[in-house]
Protein backbone atom coordinates (compact mmCIF):
# COMPACT_ATOMS: atom_id res chain seq x y z
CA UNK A 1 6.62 70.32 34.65
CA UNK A 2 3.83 67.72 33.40
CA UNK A 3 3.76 64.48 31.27
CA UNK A 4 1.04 66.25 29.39
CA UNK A 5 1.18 68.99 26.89
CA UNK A 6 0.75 72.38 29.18
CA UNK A 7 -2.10 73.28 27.26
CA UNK A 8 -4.29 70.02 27.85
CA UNK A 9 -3.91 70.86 31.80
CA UNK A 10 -6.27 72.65 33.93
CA UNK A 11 -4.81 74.25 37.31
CA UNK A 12 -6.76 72.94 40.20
CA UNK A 13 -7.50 74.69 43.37
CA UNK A 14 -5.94 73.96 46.98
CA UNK A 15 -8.98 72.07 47.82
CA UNK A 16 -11.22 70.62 45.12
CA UNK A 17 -14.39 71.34 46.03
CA UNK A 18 -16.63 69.40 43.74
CA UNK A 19 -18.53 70.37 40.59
CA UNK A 20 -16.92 73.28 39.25
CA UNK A 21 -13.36 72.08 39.18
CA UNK A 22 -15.18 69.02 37.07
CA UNK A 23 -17.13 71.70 34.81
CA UNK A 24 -13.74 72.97 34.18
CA UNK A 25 -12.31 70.23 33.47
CA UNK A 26 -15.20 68.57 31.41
CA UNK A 27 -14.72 72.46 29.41
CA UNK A 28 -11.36 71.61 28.78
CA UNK A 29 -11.66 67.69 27.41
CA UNK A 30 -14.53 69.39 24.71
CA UNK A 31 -12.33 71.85 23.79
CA UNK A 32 -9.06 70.07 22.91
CA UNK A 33 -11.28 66.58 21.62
CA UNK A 34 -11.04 64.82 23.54
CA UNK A 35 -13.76 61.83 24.37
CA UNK A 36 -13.30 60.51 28.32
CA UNK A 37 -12.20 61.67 31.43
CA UNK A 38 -10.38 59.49 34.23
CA UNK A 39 -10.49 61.28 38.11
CA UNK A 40 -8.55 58.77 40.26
CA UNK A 41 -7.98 59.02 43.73
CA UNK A 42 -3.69 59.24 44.35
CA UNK A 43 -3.36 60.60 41.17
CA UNK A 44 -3.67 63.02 38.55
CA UNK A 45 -6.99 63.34 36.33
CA UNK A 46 -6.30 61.86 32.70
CA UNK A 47 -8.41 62.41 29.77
CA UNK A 48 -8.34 60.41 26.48
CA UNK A 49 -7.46 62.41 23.43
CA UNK A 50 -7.94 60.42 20.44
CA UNK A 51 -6.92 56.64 22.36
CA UNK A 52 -3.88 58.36 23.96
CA UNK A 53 -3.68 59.02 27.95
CA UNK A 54 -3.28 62.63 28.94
CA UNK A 55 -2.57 64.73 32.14
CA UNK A 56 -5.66 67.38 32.53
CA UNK A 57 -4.76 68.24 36.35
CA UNK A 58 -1.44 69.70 37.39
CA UNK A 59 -1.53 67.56 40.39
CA UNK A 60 -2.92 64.30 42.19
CA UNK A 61 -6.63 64.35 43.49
CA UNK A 62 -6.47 62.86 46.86
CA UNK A 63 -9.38 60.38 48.16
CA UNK A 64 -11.14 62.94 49.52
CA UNK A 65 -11.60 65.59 46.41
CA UNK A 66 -12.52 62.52 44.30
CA UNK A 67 -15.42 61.37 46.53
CA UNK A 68 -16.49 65.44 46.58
CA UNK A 69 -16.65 65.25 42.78
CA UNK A 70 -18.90 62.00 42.59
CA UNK A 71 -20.83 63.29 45.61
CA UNK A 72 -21.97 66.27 43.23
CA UNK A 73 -22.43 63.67 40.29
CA UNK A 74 -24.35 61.30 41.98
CA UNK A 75 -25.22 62.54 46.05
CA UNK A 76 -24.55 62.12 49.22
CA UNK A 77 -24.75 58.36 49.36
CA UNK A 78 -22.25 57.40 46.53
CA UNK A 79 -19.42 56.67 49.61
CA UNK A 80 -21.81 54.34 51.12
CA UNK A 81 -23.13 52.79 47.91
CA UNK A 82 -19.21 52.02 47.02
CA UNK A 83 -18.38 51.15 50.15
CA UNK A 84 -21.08 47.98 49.55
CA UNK A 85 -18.92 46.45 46.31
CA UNK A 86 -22.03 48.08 44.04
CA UNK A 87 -20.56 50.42 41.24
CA UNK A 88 -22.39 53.76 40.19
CA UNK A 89 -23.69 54.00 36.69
CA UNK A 90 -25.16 57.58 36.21
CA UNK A 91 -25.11 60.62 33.82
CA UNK A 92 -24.11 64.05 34.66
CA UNK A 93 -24.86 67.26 32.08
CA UNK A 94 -24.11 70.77 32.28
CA UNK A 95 -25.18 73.97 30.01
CA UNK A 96 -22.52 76.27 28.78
CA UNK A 97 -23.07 79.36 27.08
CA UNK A 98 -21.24 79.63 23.45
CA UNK A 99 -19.12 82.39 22.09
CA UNK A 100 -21.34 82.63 19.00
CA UNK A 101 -24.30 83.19 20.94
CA UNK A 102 -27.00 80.68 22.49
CA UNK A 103 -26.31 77.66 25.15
CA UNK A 104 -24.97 74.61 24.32
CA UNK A 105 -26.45 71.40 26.75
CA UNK A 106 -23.29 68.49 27.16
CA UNK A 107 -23.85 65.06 28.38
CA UNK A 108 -21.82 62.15 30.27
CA UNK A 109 -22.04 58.74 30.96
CA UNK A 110 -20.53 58.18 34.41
CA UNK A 111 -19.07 55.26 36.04
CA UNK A 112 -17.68 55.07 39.96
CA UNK A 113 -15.97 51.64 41.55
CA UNK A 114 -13.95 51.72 44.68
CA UNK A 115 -10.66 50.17 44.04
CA UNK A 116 -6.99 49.92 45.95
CA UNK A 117 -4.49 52.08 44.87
CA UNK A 118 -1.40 53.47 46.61
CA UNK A 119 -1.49 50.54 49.51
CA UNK A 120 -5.32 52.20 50.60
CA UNK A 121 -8.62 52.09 49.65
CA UNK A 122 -9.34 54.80 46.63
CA UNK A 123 -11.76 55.42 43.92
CA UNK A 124 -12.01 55.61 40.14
CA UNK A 125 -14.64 57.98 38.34
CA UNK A 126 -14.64 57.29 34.56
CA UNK A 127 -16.86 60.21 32.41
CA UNK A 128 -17.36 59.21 29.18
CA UNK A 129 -19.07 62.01 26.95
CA UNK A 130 -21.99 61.40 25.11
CA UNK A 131 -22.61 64.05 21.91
CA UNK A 132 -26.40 65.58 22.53
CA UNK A 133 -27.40 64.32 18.88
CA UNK A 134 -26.73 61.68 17.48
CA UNK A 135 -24.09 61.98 14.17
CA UNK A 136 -25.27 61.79 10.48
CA UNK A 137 -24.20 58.18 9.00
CA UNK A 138 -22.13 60.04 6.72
CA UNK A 139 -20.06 61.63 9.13
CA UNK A 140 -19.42 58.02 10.45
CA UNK A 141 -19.03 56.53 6.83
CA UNK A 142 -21.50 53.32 7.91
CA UNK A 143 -21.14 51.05 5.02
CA UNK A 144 -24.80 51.06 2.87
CA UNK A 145 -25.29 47.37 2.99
CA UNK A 146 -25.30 47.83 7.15
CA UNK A 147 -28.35 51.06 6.93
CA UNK A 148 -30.39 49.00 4.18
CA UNK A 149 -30.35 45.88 6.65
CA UNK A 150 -31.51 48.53 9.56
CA UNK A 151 -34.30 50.55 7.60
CA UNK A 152 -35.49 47.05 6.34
CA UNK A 153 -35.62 45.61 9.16
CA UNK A 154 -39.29 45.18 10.58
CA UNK A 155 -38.93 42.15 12.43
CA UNK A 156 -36.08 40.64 14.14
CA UNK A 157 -32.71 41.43 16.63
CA UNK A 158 -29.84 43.34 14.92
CA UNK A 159 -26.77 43.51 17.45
CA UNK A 160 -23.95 45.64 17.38
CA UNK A 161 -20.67 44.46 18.91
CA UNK A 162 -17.50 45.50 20.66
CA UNK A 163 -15.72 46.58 23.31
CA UNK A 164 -16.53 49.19 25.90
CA UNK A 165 -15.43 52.88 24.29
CA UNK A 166 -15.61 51.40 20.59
CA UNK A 167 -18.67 53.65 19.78
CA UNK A 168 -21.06 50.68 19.55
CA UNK A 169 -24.05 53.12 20.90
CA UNK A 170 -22.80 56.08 18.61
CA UNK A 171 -23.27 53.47 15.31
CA UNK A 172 -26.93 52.66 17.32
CA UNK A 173 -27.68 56.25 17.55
CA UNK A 174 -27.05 56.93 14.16
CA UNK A 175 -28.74 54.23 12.56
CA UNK A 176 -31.58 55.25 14.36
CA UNK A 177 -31.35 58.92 13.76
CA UNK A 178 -31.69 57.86 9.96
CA UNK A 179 -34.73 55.84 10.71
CA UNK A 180 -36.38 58.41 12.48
CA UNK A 181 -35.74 61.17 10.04
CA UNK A 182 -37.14 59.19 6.88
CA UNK A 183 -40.45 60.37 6.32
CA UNK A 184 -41.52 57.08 4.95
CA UNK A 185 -40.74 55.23 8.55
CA UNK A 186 -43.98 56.04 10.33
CA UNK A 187 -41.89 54.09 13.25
CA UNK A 188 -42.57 54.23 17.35
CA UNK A 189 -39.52 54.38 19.07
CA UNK A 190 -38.85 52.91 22.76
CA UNK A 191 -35.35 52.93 24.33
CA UNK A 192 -34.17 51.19 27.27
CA UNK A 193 -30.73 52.48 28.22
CA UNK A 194 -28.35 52.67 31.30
CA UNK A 195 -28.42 55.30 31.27
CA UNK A 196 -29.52 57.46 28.78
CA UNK A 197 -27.22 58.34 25.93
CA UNK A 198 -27.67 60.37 23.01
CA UNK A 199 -30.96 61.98 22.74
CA UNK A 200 -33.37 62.77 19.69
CA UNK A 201 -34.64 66.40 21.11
CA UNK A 202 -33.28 67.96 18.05
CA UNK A 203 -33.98 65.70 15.46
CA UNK A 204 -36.62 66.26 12.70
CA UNK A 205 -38.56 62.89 13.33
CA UNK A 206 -41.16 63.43 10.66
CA UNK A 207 -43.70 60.73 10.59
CA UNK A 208 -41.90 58.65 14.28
CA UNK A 209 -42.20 59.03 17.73
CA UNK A 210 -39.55 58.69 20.15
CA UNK A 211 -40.02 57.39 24.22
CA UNK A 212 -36.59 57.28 26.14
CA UNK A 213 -36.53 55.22 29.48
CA UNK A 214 -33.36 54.81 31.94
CA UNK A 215 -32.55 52.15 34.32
CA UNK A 216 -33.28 52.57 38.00
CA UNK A 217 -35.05 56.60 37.32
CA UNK A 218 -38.34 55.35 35.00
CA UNK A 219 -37.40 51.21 35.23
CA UNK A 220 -36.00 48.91 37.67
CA UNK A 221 -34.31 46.45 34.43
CA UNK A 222 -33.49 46.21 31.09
CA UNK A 223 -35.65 42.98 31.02
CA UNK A 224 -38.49 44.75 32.69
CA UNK A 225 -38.58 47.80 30.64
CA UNK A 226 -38.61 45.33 27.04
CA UNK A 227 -41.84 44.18 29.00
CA UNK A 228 -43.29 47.53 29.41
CA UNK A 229 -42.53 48.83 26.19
CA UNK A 230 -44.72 46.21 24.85
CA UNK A 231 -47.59 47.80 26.55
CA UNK A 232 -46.97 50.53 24.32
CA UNK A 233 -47.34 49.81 20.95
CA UNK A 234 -43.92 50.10 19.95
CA UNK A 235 -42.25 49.49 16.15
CA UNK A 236 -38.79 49.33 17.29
CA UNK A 237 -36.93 48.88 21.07
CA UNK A 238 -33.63 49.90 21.84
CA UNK A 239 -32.31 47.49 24.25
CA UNK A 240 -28.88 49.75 25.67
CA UNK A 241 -27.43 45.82 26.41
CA UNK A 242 -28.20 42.43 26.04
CA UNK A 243 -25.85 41.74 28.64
CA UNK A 244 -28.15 38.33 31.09
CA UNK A 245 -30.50 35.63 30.48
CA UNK A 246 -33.70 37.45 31.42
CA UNK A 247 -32.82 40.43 29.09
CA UNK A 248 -31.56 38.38 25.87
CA UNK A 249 -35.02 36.10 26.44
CA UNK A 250 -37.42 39.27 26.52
CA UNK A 251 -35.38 41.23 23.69
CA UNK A 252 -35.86 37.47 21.72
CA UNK A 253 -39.35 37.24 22.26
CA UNK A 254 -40.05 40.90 21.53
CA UNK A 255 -37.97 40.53 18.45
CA UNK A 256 -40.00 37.39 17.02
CA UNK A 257 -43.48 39.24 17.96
CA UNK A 258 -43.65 41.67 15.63
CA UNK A 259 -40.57 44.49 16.70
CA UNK A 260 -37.69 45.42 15.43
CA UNK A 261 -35.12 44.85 18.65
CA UNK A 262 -31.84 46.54 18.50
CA UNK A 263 -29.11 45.91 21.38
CA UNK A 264 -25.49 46.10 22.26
CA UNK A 265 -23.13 43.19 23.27
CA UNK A 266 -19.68 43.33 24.55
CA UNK A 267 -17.86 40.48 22.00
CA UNK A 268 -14.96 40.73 19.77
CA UNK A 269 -16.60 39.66 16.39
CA UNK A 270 -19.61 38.45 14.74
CA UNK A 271 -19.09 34.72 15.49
CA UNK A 272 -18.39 35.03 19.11
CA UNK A 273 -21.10 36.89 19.60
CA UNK A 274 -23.77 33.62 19.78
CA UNK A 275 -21.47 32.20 21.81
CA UNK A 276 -21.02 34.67 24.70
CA UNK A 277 -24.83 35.02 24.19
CA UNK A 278 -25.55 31.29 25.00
CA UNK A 279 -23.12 31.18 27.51
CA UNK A 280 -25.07 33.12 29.87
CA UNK A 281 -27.93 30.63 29.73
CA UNK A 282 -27.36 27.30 32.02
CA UNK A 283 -26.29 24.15 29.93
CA UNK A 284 -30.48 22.75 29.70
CA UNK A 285 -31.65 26.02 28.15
CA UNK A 286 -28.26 26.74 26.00
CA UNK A 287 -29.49 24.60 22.14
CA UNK A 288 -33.05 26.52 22.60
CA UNK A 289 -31.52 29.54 23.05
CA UNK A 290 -29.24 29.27 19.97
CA UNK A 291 -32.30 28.27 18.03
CA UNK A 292 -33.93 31.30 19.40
CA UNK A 293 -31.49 33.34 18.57
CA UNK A 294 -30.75 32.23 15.16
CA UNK A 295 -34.52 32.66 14.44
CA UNK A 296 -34.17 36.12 15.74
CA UNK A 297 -31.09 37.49 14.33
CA UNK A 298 -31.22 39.64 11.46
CA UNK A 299 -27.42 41.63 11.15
CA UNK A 300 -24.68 41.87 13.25
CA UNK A 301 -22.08 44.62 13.41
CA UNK A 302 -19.09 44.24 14.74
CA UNK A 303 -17.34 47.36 15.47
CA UNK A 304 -13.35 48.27 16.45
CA UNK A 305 -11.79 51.91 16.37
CA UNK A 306 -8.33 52.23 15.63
CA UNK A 307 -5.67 55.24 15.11
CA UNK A 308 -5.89 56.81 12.01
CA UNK A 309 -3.15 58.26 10.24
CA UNK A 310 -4.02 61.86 11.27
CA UNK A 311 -3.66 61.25 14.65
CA UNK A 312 -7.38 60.42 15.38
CA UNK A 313 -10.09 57.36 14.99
CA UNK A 314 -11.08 55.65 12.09
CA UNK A 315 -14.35 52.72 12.80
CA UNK A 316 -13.52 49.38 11.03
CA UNK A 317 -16.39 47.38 10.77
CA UNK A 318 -17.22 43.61 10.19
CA UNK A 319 -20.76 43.40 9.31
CA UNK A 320 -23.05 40.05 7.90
CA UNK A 321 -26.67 40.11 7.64
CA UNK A 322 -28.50 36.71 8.03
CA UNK A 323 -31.11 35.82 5.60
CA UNK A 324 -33.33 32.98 5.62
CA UNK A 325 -31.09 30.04 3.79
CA UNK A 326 -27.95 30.89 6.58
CA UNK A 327 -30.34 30.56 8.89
CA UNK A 328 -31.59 27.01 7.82
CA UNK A 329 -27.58 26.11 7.59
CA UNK A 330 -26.32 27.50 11.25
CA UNK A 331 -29.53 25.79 12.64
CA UNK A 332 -28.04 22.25 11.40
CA UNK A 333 -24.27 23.16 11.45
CA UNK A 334 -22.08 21.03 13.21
CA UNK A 335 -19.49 23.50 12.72
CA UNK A 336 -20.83 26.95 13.68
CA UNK A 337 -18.40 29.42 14.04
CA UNK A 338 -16.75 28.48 10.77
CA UNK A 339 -19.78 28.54 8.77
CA UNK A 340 -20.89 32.29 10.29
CA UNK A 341 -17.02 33.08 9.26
CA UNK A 342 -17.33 31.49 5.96
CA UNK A 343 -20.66 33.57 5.34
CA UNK A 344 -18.89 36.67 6.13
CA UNK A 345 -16.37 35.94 3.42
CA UNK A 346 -18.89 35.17 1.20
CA UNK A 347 -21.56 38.12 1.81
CA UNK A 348 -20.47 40.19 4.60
CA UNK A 349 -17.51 42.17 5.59
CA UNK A 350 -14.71 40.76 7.62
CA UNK A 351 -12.84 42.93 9.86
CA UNK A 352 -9.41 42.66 8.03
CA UNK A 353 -11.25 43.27 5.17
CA UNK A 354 -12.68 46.81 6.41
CA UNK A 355 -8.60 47.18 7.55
CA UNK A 356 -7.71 46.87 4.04
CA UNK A 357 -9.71 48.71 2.78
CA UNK A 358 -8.93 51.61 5.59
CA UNK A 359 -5.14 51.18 4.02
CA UNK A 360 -5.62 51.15 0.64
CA UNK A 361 -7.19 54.47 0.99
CA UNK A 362 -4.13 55.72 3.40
CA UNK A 363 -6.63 56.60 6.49
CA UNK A 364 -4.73 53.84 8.54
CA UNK A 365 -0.84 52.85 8.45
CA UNK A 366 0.66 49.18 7.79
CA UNK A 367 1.15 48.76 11.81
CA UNK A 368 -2.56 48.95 12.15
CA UNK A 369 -3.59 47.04 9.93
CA UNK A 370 -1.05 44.10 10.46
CA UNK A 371 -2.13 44.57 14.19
CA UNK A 372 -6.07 43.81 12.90
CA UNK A 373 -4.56 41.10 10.40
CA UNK A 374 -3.07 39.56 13.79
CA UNK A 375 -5.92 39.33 16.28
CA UNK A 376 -8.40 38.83 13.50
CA UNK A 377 -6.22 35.87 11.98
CA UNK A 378 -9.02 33.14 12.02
CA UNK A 379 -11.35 35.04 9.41
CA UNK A 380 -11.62 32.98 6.18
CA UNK A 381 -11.18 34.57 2.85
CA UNK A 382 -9.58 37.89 4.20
């Protein structure tokens, strides 16, 4: 008997012997809805259906079946690349034919780290899937004051925020998939991702063009690849994450020249965003960095999914666009944080103000939103 519900689990073979077992099980997640994948060395595969922790396998993978299954995804030297404290960031996709005719192509985003588990040395695969094409904002319900800021923007750094598996890149992908299929965009596209997500194959880009780069197959670094795309002409540069000091200062100085520079960071909210930013800079450079910055910045999105009341994921999104008189004001404040906060309660969208608007509708319960209300305490005027 499992933890799981029988019909999330996939029997597994005597010996695993690598990527079929995975197709299998990658089969099954799509099928039932679920989003991620977890194959752990020790211990049963888990897969996340809807932010809950599943069984898929009806028993443990041992060390051995789990290296086999990366060894597929990634080759023969993912043991020794582990065994050197370097994680593996890769994609894996297979084809699948449908039962209403034609092949369907699905994508992953991969990660591998060695770990210790069960008193020895293991491993942990994460597979994260990534949709083929990118969702309609209406299917995603992106609030219209966050796509005008986007479509507007011609110039400048708009940043969307969160924390890993919070669909920042899916809210990215979108926005961008709306760009691209406006006729009246006339936009040149350049992405810079690790790796590539979503992809734009499918999508009627009218009057745009679209050039998709990944980290260490076309470019060595996000910071070099912001310097290449330069080279060609671009309108707009997808950044996949604005995560170091040489990165944030090329995406900045692409950003002020002319492009429109779009990038992920992993922060809770709009104001800590500047400051986990800065922090990455050393203490001379930090003050030109938020002046930078502030220069730069044109909207952030900050973006959190929670449980919705039918059992699935609702986004909740705090959102403020910076215009040129908040920009004179943060660039003099003395109090920062409270004067972005402030501006969000004046012309943005606070995160506890997305929750309550989530339960007035009845699309999230009173424990959700009193658990937003809690973490998200500090906001003014929510």
């Amino acid at each position: 008997m499992t933890d799981s519900p029988i019909s999330y689990v996939v029997p597994l073979p005597p010996r695993v012997s690598g990527k079929e077992e995975l197709i299998n099980l990658l089969k099954k997640m799509e099928v039932s809805g679920g989003s991620d994948i977890y194959v752990m060395g020790g211990e049963k595969a888990k897969m996340d259906l809807y932010g809950k922790k599943v069984n898929i396998t009806d028993r443990n993978l041992s060390e051995t079946e789990t290296m086999k299954i990366l060894m597929d995804i990634y080759g023969d030297n993912a043991q020794a690349k582990l065994g050197t404290g370097i994680p593996i960031d890769t994609s894996f996709e297979f084809s699948a034919n449908m039962k209403r005719g034609g092949r369907k192509r699905f994508r992953y985003r991969v990660n591998a780290t060695a770990c210790f588990r069960g008193g020895r040395e293991s491993y942990t695969i994460t597979i994260r899937s990534i949709p083929t094409t990118p969702p309609l904002l209406s299917e995603l319900g992106v609030e219209q004051p966050i796509i005008d800021a986007f479509n507007k923007t011609r110039q400048g750094l708009i940043l969307v925020v969160g924390a890993t598996g919070n669909g920042k890149s899916t809210l990215l992908a979108s926005l961008i998939r709306g760009r691209l299929e406006n006729p009246d965009s006339n936009d040149a596209f350049v992405t810079i991702e690790s790796p590539i997500e979503f992809v734009y194959d499918d999508i009627d880009k009218k009057t745009c063009l679209m050039t998709q780069s990944e980290i260490g197959s076309h470019i060595i670094s996000f910071s070099q690849g912001i310097v290449n795309s330069l080279r060609m002409a671009p309108d707009c540069i997808l950044v996949g994450e604005a995560r170091d000091e040489e990165t944030i200062e090329s995406a900045l100085e692409a950003s002020s020249t002319g492009h429109a520079v779009y990038s992920t960071v992993h922060s809770n909210n709009v104001a800590d965003t500047f400051r986990r930013m800065i922090s990455v800079f050393d203490q001379g450079s930090q003050q030109k960095a938020k002046v930078d910055l502030i220069d730069s910045i044109k909207m952030i999105v900050a973006q959190r999914l929670v449980p919705s009341v039918d059992g699935k994921r609702i986004a909740l999104r705090e959102y403020l666009v910076f215009d040129d008189e908040l920009k004179s004001k943060l660039i003099l404040s003395t109090s920062f944080t409270e004067d972005i906060r402030l501006a969000i309660a004046e012309s943005g969208q606070s995160m506890v103000k997305a929750a309550k608007i989530e339960l007035k509708k009845g699309t999230i319960s009173e424990n959700v939103y009193d658990e937003i209300a809690f973490n998200y305490s500090k906001e003014i005027g929510s």
